[in-house]
C-alpha atoms as a PDB file:
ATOM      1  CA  UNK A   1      13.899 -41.118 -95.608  1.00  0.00           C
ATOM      2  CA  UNK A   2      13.618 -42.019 -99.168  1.00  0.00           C
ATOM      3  CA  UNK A   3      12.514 -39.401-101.276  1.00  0.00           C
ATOM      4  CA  UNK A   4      11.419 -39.745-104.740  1.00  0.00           C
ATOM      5  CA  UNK A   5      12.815 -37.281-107.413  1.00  0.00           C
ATOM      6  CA  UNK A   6      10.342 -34.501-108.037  1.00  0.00           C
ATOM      7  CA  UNK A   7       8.699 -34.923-104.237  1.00  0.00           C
ATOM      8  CA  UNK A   8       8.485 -31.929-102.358  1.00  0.00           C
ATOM      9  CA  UNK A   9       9.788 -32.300 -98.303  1.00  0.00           C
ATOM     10  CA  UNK A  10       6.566 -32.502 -96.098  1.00  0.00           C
ATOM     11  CA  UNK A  11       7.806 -31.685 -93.100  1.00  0.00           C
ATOM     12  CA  UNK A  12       4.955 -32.731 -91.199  1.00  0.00           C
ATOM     13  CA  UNK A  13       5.706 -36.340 -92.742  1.00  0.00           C
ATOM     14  CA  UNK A  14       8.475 -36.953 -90.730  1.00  0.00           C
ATOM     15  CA  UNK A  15       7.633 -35.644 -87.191  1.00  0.00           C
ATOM     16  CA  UNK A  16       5.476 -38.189 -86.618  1.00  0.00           C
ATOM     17  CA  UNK A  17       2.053 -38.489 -85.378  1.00  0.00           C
ATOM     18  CA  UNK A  18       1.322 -35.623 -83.340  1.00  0.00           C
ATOM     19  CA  UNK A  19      -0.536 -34.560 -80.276  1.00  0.00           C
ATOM     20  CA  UNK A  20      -3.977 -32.850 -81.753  1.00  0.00           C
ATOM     21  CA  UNK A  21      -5.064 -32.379 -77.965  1.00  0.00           C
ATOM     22  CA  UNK A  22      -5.182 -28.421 -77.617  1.00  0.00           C
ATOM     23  CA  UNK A  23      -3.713 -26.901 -74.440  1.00  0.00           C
ATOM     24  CA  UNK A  24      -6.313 -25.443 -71.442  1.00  0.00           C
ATOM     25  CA  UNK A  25      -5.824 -21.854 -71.258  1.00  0.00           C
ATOM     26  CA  UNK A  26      -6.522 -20.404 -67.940  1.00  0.00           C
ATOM     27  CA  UNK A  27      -9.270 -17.831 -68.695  1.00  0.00           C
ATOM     28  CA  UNK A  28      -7.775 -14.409 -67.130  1.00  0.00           C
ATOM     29  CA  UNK A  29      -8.908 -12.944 -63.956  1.00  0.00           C
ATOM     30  CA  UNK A  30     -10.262  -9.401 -63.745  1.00  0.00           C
ATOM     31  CA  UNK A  31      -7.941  -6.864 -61.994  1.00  0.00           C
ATOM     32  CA  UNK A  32     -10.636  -6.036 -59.726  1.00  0.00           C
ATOM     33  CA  UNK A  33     -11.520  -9.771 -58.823  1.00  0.00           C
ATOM     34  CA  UNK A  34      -7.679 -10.348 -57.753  1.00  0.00           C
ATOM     35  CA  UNK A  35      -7.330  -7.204 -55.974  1.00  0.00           C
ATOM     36  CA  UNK A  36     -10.558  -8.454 -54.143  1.00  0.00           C
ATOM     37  CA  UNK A  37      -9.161 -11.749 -53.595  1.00  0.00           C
ATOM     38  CA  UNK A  38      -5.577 -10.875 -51.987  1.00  0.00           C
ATOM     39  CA  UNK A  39      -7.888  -8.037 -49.581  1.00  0.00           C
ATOM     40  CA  UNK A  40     -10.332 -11.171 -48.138  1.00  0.00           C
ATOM     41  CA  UNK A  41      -7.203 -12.783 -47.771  1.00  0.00           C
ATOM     42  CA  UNK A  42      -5.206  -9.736 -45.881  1.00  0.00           C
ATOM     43  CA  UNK A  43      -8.957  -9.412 -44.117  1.00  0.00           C
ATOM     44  CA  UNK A  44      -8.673 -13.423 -42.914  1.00  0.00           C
ATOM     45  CA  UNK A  45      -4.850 -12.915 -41.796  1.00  0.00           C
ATOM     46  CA  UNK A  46      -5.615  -9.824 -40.091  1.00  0.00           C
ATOM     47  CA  UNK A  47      -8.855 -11.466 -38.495  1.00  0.00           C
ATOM     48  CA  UNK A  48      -6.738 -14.391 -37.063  1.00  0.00           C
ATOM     49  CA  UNK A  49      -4.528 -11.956 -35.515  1.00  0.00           C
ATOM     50  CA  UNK A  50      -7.265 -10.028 -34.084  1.00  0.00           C
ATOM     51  CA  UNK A  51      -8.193 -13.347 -32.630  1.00  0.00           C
ATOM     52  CA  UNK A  52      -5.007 -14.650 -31.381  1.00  0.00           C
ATOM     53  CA  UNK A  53      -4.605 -11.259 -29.252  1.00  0.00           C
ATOM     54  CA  UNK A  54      -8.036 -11.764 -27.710  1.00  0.00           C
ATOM     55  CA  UNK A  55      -7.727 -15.218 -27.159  1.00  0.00           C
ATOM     56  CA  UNK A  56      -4.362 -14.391 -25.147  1.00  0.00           C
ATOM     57  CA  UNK A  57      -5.594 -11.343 -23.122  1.00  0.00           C
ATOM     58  CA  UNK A  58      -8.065 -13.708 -22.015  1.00  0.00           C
ATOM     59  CA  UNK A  59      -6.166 -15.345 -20.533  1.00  0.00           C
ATOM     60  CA  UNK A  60      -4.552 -12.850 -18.881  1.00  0.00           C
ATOM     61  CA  UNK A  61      -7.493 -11.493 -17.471  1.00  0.00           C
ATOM     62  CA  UNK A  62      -8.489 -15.032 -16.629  1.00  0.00           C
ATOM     63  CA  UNK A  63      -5.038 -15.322 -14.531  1.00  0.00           C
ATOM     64  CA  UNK A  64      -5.296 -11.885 -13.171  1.00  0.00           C
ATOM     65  CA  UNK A  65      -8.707 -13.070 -11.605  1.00  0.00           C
ATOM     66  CA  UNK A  66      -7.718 -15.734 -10.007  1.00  0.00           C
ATOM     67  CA  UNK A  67      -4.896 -14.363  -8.785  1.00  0.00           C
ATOM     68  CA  UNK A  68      -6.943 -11.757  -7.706  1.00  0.00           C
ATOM     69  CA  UNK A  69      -9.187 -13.939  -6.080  1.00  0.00           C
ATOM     70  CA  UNK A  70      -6.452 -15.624  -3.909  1.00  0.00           C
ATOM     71  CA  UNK A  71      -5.211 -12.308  -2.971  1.00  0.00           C
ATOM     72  CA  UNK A  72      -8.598 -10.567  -2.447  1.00  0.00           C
ATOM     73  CA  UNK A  73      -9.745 -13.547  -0.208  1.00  0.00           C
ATOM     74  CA  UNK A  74      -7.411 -11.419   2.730  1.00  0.00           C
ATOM     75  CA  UNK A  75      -8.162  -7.462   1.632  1.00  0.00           C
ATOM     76  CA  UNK A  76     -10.538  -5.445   2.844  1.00  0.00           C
ATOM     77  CA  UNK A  77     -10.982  -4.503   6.580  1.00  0.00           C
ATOM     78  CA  UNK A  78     -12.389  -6.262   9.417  1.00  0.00           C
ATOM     79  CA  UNK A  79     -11.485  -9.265  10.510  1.00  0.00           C
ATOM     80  CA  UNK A  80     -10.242 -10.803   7.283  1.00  0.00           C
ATOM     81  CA  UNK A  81      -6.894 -11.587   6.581  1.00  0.00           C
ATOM     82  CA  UNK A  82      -7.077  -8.606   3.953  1.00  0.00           C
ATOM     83  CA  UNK A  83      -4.850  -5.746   3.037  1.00  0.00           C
ATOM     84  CA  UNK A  84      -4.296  -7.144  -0.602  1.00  0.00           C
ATOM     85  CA  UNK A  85      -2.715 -10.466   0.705  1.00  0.00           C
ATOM     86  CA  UNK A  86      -1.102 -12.776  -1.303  1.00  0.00           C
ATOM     87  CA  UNK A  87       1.392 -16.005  -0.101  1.00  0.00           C
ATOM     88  CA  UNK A  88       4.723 -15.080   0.557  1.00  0.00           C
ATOM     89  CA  UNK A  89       6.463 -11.768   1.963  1.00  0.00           C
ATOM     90  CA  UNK A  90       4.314  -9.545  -0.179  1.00  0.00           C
ATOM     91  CA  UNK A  91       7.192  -8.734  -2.618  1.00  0.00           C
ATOM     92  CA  UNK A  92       6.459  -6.056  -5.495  1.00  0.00           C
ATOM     93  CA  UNK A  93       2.620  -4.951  -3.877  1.00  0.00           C
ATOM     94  CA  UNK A  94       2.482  -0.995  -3.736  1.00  0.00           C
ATOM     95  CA  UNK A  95       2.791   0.391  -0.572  1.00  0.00           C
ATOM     96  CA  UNK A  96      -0.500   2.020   0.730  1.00  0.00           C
ATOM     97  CA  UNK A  97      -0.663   5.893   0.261  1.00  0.00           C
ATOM     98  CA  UNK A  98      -0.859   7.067   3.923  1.00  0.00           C
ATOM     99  CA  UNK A  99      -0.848  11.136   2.864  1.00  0.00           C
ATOM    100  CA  UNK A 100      -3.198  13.562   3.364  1.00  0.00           C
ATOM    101  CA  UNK A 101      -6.528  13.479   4.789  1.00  0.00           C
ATOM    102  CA  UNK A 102      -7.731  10.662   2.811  1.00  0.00           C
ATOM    103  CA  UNK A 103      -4.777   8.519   3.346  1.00  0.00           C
ATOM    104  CA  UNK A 104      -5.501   8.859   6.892  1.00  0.00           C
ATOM    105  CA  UNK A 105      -9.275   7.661   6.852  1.00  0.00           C
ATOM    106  CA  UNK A 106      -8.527   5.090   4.631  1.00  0.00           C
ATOM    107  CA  UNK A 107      -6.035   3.985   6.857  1.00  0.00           C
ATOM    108  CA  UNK A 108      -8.253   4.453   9.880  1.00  0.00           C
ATOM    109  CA  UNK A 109     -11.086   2.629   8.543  1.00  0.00           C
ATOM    110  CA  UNK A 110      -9.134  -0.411   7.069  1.00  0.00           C
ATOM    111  CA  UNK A 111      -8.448  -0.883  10.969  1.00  0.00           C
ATOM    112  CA  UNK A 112     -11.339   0.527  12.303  1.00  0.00           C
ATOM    113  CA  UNK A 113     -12.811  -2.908  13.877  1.00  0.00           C
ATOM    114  CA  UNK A 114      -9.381  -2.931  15.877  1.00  0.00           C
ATOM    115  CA  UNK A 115      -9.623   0.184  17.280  1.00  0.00           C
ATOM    116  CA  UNK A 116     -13.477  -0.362  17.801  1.00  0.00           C
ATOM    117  CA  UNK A 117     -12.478  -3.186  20.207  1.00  0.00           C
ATOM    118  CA  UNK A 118      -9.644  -1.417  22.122  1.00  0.00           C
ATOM    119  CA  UNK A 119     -11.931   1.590  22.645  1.00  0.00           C
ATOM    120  CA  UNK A 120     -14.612  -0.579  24.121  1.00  0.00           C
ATOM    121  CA  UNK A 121     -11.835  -2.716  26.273  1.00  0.00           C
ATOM    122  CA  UNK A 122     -10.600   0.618  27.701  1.00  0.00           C
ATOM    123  CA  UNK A 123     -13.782   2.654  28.850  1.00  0.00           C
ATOM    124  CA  UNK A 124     -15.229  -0.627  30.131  1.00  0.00           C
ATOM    125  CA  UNK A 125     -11.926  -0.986  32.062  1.00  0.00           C
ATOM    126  CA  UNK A 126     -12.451   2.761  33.243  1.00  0.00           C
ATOM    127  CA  UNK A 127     -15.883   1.968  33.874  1.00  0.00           C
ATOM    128  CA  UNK A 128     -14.720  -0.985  36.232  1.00  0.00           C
ATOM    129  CA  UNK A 129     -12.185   1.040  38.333  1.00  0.00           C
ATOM    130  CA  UNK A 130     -14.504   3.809  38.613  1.00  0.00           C
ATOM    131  CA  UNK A 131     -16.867   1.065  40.681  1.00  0.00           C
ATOM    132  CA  UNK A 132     -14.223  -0.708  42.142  1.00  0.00           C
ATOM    133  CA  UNK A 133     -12.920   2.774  43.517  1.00  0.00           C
ATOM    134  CA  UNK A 134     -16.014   3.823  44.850  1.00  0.00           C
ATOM    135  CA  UNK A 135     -16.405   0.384  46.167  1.00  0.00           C
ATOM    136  CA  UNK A 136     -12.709  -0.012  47.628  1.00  0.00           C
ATOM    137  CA  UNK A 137     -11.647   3.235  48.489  1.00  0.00           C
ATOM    138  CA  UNK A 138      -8.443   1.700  50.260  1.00  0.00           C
ATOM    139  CA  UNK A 139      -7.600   0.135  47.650  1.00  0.00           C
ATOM    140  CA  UNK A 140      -7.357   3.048  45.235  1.00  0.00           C
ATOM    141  CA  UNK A 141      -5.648   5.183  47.639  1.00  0.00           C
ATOM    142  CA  UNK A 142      -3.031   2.622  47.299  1.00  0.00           C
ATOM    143  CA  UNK A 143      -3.140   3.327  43.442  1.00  0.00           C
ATOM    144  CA  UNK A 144      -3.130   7.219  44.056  1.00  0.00           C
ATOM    145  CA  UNK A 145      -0.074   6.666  45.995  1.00  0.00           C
ATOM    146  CA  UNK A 146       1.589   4.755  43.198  1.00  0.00           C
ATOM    147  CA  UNK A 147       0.724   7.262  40.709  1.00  0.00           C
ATOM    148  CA  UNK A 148       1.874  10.518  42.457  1.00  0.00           C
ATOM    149  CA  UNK A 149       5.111   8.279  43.517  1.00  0.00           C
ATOM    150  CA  UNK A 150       5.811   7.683  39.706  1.00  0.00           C
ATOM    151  CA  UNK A 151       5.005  11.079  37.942  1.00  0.00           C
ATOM    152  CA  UNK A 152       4.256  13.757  41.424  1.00  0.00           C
ATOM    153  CA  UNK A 153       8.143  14.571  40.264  1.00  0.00           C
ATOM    154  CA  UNK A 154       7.889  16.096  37.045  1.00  0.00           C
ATOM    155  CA  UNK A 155       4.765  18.731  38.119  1.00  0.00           C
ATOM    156  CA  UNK A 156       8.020  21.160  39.696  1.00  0.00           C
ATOM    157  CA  UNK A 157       9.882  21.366  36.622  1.00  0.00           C
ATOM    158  CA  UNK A 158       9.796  23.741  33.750  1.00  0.00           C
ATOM    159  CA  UNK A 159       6.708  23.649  31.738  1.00  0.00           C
ATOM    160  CA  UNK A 160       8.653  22.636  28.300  1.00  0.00           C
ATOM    161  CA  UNK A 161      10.184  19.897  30.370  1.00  0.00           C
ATOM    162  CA  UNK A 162       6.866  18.703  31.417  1.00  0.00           C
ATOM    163  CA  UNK A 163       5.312  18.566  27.934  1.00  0.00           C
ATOM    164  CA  UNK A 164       8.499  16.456  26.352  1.00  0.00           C
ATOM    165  CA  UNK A 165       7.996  14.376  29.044  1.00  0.00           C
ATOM    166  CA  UNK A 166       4.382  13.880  28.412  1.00  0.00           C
ATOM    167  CA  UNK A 167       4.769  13.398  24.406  1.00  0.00           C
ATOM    168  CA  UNK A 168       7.704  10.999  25.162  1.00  0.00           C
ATOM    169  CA  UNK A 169       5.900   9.109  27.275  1.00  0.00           C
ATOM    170  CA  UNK A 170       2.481   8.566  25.212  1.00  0.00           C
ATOM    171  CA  UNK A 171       4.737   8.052  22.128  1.00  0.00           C
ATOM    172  CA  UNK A 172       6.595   5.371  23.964  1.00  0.00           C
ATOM    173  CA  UNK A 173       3.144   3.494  25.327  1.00  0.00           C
ATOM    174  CA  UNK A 174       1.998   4.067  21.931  1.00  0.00           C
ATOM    175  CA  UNK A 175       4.577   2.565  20.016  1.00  0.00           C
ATOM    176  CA  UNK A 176       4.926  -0.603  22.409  1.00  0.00           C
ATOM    177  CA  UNK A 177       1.177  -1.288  21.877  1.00  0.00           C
ATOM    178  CA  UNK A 178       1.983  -1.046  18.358  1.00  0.00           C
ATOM    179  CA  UNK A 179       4.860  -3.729  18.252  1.00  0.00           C
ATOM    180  CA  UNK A 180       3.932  -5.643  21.199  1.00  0.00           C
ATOM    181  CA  UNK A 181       0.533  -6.611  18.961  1.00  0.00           C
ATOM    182  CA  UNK A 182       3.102  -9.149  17.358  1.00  0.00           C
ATOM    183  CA  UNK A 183       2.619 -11.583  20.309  1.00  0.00           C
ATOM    184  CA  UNK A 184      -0.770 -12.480  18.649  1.00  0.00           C
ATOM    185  CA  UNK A 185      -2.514  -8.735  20.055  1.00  0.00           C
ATOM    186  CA  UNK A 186      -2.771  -9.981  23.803  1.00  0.00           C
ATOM    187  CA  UNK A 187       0.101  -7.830  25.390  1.00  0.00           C
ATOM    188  CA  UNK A 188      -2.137  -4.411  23.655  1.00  0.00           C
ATOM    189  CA  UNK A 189      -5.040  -5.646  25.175  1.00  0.00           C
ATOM    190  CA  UNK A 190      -3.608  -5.935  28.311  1.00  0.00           C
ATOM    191  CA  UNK A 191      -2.169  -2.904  28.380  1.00  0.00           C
ATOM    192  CA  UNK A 192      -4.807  -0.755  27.166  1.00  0.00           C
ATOM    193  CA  UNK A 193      -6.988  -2.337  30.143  1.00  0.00           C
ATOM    194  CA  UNK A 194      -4.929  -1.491  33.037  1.00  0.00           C
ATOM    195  CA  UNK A 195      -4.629   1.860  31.837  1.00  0.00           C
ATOM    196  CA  UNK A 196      -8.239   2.285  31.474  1.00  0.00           C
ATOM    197  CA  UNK A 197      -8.728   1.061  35.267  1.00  0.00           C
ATOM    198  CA  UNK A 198      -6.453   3.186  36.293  1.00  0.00           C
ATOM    199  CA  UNK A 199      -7.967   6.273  34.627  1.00  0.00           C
ATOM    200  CA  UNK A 200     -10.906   5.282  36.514  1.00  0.00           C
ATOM    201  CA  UNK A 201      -9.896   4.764  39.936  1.00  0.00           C
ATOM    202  CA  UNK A 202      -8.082   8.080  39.525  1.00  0.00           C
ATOM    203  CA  UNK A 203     -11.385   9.407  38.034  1.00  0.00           C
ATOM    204  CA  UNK A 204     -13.073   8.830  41.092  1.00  0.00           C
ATOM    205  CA  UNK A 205     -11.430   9.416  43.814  1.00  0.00           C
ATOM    206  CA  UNK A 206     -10.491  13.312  41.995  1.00  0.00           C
ATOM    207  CA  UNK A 207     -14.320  13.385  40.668  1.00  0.00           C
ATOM    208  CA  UNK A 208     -15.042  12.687  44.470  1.00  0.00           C
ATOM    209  CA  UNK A 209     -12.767  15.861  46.035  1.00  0.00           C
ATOM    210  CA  UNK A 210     -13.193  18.275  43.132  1.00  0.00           C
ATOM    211  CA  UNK A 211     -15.970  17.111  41.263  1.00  0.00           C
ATOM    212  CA  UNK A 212     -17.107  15.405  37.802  1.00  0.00           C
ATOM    213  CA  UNK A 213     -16.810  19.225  36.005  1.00  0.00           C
ATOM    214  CA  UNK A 214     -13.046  19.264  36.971  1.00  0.00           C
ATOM    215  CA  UNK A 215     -12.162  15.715  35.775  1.00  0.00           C
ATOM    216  CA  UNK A 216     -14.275  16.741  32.298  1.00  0.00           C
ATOM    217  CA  UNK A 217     -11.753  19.696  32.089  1.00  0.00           C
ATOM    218  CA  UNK A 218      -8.579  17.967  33.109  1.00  0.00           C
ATOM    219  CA  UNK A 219      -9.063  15.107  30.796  1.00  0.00           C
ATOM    220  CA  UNK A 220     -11.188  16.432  27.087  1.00  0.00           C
ATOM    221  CA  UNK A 221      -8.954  18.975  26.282  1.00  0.00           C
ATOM    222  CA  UNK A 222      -5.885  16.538  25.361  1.00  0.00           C
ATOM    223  CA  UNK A 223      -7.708  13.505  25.376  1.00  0.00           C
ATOM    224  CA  UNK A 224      -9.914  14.668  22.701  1.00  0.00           C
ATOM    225  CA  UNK A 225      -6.848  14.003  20.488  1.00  0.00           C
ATOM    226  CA  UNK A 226      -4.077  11.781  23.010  1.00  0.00           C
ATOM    227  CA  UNK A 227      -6.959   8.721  23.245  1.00  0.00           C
ATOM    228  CA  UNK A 228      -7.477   8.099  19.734  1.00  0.00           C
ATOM    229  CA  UNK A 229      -4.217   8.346  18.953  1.00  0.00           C
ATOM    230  CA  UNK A 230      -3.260   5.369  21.481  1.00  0.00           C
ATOM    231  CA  UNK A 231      -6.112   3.548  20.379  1.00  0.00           C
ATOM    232  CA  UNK A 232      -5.164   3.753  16.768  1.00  0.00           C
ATOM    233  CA  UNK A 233      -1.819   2.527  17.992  1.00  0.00           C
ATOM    234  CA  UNK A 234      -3.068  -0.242  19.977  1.00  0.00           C
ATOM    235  CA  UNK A 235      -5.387  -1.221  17.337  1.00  0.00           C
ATOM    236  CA  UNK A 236      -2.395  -1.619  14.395  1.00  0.00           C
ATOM    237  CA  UNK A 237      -0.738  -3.631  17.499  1.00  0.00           C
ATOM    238  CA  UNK A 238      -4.035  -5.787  17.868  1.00  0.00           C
ATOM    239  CA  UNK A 239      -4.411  -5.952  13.648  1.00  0.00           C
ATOM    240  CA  UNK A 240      -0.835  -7.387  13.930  1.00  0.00           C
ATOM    241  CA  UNK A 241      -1.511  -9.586  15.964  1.00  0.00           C
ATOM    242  CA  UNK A 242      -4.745 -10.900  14.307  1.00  0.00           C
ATOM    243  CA  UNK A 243      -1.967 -11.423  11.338  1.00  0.00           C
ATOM    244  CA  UNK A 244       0.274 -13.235  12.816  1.00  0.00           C
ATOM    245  CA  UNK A 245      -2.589 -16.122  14.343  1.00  0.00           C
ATOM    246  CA  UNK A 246      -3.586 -15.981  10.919  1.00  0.00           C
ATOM    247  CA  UNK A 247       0.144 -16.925   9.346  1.00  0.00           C
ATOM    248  CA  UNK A 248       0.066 -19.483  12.165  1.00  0.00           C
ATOM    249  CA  UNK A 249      -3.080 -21.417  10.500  1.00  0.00           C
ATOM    250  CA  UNK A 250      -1.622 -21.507   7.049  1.00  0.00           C
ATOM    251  CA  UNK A 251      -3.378 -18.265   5.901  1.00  0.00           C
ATOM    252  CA  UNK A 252      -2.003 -16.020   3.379  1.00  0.00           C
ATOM    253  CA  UNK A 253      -1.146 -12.563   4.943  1.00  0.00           C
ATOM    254  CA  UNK A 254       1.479  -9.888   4.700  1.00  0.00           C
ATOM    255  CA  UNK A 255       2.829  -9.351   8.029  1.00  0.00           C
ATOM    256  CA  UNK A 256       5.908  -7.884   6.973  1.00  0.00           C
ATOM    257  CA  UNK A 257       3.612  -5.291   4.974  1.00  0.00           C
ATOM    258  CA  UNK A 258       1.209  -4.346   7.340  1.00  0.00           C
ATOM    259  CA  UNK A 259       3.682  -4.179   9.997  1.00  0.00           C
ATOM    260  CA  UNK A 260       5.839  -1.403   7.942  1.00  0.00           C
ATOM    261  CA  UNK A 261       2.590   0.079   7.405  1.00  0.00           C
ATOM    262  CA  UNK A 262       1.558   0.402  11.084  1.00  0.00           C
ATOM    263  CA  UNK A 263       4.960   1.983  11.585  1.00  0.00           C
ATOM    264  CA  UNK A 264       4.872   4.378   8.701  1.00  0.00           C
ATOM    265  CA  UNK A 265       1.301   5.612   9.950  1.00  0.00           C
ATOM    266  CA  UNK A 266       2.607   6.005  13.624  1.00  0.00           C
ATOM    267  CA  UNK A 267       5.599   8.299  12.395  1.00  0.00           C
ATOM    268  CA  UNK A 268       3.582   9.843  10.469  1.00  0.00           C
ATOM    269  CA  UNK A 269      -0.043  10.945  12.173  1.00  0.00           C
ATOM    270  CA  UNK A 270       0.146   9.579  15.875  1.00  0.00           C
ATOM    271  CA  UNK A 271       3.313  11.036  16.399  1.00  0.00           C
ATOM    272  CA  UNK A 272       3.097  14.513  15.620  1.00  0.00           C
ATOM    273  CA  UNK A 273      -0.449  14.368  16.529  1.00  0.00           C
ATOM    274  CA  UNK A 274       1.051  13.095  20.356  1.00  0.00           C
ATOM    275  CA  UNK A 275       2.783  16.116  20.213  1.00  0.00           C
ATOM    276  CA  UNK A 276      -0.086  18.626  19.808  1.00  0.00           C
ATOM    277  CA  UNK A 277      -1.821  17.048  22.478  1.00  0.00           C
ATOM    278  CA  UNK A 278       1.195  17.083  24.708  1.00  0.00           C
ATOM    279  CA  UNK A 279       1.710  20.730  24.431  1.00  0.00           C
ATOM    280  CA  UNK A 280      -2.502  21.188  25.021  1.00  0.00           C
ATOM    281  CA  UNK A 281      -2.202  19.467  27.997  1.00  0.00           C
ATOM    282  CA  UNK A 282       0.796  21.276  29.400  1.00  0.00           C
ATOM    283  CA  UNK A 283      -0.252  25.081  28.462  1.00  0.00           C
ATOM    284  CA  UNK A 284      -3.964  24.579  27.843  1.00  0.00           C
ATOM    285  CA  UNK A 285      -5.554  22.340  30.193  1.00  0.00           C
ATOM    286  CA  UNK A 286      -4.232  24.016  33.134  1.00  0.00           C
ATOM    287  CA  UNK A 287      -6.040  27.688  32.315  1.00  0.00           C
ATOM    288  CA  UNK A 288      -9.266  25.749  31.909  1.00  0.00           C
ATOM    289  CA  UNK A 289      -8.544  24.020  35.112  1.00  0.00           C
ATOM    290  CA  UNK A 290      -8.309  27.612  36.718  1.00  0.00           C
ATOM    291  CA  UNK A 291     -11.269  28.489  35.857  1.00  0.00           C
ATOM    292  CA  UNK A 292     -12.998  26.928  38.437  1.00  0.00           C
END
């Protein structure tokens, strides 16, 4: 730089040409404007969430149904392949609540149909021997002597003999209806029949010496309470059975299930219940038998 004596340094001379264009300044933001900015945004964030959670219990409930769906296409009662059924063993379901008074009707009408058609096979069966006795009297001598040759022997023993007797006797029937029903329901059927023909042949031929008042006697005091409970045993046997036809056409059930549920219901209300009618049968029937 060649300076002349008596020039003063310019500064500005020497840095060149310069850039005149003047810088944008960002015009400030209120407080309040930002503070109502980053809440929208917390609002949107929050929002998405909000929507995320619905979207996904959505779907849940939209699983649940159709799970549901395939489950609830066996429950209910009647002849549906119900009781909350679901492919497979039945792993994890709750067991049904089988206390108290309402676990027993709920129990009782889940297999209500069941029973309805037991009831029906064994009075018609009584209905039949009762004609076929009066028809054939021969004949149900021949059953008369069978009877009295299988149980005559337990009316001389001791009274507390005779009821365990009795209650072990009806709880045995009464189970084997119950777990015979496996073999697709035929065997409690079956069984239910023959002993309702042989109630009536014996019906008759006592109605016939002692009258209809002294079979009414000998047979509603304890059978008020013995017959349902067989029935309701017979029944689980014949729901069983329904079941298992049911597994054998590729329809979901819960055999396993129902079956521990059958069993858990016999121990716990025909059983005892076999009992009371055992000892009314053995100490009560008998003084209203005297009475005529």
């Amino acid at each position: 730089m060649n300076m002349g004596r008596g020039e003063e340094y310019n500064p500005d001379a020497d840095a060149g040409p310069q850039d005149n264009t003047e810088k944008e300044e960002k015009p400030e933001v209120p407080a309040e404007e930002s503070e109502r900015e980053i809440r929208v945004d917390r609002g949107a964030e929050e929002g998405n969430v909000e929507l995320e959670k619905t979207v996904s219990s959505a779907s849940e409930e939209e699983a649940g149904f159709y799970t549901g769906s395939t489950a609830g296409s066996t429950t209910g009662s009647g002849f549906s392949s119900d009781f909350s059924s679901s492919p497979g063993s039945g792993t994890g379901t709750p067991e049904r609540d089988l206390s108290g008074r309402k676990g027993f009707f709920n129990y009782v009408n889940f297999i209500g149909p069941y029973v309805l058609i037991i009831t029906f096979v064994f009075f018609a069966s009584a209905f039949a021997g009762y004609a076929y006795s009066a028809s054939f009297p021969e004949i149900s001598e021949r059953v008369m002597e069978e009877f009295a040759a299988q149980f005559g022997g337990i009316l001389g023993l001791q009274p507390l003999l005779i009821m365990l007797i009795i209650f072990l006797n009806n709880a045995f029937v009464s189970l084997l209806f119950l777990v015979m029903g496996l073999l697709l329901g035929i065997l409690p059927v079956l069984f239910v029949a023959f002993n309702g023909y042989v109630v009536g042949v014996l019906s008759q031929m006592v109605a016939e010496e002692q009258g209809m008042l002294f079979i009414l006697l000998a047979l509603v005091p304890h059978g008020i309470i013995e017959l349902p409970m067989v029935f309701l045993a017979a029944g689980i046997g014949l729901r069983l059975g329904h079941q298992v036809l049911a597994a054998l056409l590729g329809r979901p059930t819960e055999i396993k299930k129902e079956f521990k549920d059958g069993i858990r219901f016999y121990f716990r209300w025909i059983v005892p219940l076999l009992f009371v009618a055992a000892v009314i049968e053995t100490f009560i029937t008998p003084l209203f038998l005297g009475i005529i």
